[in-house]
Protein backbone atom coordinates (compact mmCIF):
# COMPACT_ATOMS: atom_id res chain seq x y z
CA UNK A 1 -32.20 -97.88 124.72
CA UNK A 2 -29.12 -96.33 122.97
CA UNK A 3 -29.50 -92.48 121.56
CA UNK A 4 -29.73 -92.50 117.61
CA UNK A 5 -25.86 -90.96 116.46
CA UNK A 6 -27.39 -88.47 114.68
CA UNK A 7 -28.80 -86.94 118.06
CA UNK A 8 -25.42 -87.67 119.73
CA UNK A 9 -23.20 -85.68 117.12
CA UNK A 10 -26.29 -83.18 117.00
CA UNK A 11 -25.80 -82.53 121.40
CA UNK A 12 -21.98 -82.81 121.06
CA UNK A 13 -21.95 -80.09 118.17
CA UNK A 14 -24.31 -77.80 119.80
CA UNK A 15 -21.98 -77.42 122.99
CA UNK A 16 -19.15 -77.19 121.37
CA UNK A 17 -20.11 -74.41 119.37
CA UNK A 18 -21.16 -72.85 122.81
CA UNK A 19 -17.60 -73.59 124.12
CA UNK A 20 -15.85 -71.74 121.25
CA UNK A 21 -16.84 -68.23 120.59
CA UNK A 22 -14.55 -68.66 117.31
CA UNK A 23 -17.19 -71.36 116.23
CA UNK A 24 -20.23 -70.13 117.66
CA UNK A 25 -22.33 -70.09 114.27
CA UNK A 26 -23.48 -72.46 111.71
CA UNK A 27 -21.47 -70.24 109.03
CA UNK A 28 -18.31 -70.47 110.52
CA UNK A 29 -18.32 -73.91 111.32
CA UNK A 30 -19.14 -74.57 107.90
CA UNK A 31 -16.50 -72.15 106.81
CA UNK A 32 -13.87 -73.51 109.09
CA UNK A 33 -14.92 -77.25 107.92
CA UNK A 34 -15.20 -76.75 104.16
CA UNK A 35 -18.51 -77.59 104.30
CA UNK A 36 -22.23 -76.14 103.31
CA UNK A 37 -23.95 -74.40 106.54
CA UNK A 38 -26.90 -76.02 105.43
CA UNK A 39 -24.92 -79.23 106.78
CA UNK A 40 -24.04 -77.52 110.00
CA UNK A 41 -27.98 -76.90 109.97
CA UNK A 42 -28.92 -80.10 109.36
CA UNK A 43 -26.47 -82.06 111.72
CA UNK A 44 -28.07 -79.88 114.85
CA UNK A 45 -31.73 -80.56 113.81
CA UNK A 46 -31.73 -84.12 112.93
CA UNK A 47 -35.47 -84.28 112.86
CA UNK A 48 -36.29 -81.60 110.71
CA UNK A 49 -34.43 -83.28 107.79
CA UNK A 50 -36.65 -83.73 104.97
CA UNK A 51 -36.82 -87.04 103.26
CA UNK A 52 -35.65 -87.21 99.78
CA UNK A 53 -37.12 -89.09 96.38
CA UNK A 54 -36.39 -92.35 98.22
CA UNK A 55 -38.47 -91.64 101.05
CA UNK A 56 -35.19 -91.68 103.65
CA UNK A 57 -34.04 -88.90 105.69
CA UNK A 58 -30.81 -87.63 104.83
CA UNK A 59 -27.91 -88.15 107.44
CA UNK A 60 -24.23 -86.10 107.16
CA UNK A 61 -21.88 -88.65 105.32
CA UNK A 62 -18.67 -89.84 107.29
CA UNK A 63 -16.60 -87.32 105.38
CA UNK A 64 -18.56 -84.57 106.29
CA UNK A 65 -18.52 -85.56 109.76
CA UNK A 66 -14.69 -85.98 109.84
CA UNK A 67 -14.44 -82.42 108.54
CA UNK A 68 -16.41 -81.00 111.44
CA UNK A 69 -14.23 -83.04 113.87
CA UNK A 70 -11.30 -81.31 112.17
CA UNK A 71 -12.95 -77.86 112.39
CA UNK A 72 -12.93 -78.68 115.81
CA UNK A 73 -9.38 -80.09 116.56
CA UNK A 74 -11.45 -83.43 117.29
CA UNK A 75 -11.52 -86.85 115.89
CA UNK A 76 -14.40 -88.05 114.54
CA UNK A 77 -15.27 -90.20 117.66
CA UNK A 78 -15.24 -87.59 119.58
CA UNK A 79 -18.06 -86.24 117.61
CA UNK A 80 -20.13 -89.23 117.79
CA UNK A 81 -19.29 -90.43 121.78
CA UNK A 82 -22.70 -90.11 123.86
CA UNK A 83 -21.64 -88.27 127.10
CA UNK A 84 -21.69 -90.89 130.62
CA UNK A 85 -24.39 -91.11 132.66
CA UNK A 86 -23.72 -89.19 135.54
């Protein structure tokens, strides 16, 4: 069974942020990416998202995504590739 993106770009994002001292906190990621840190927040704790009116749990939209990459100096896939097996 495949992991769920959303816990891919949440492992990927967390080490990353631990590999770059400039990056190291929700606030400047989110400053460095244009976005909300609330974002940041929610793309590292998928499954404490709450669900909205519609009864679905919110997931970052592509463009937010892509601006985290950028933060990052990263494409987008890069973001969302699960790590090999090793």
């Amino acid at each position: 069974m495949s992991t769920p993106v959303t816990e891919v770009l949440a492992a990927n994002l967390r080490r990353l942020m631990q590999e770059r001292p400039d990056l190291n906190t929700q606030v400047k990621v989110g400053a460095a990416a244009g976005v909300n840190q609330k974002t940041i927040s929610n793309c590292l704790n998928p499954g404490q998202r709450q669900a909205g009116k519609t009864g679905r749990t919110p997931s970052p939209t592509l463009a937010q995504v892509e601006k985290i990459a950028g933060a990052f100096g990263l494409e987008v896939w890069e973001l969302l590739k699960a790590e090999a097996d090793e």
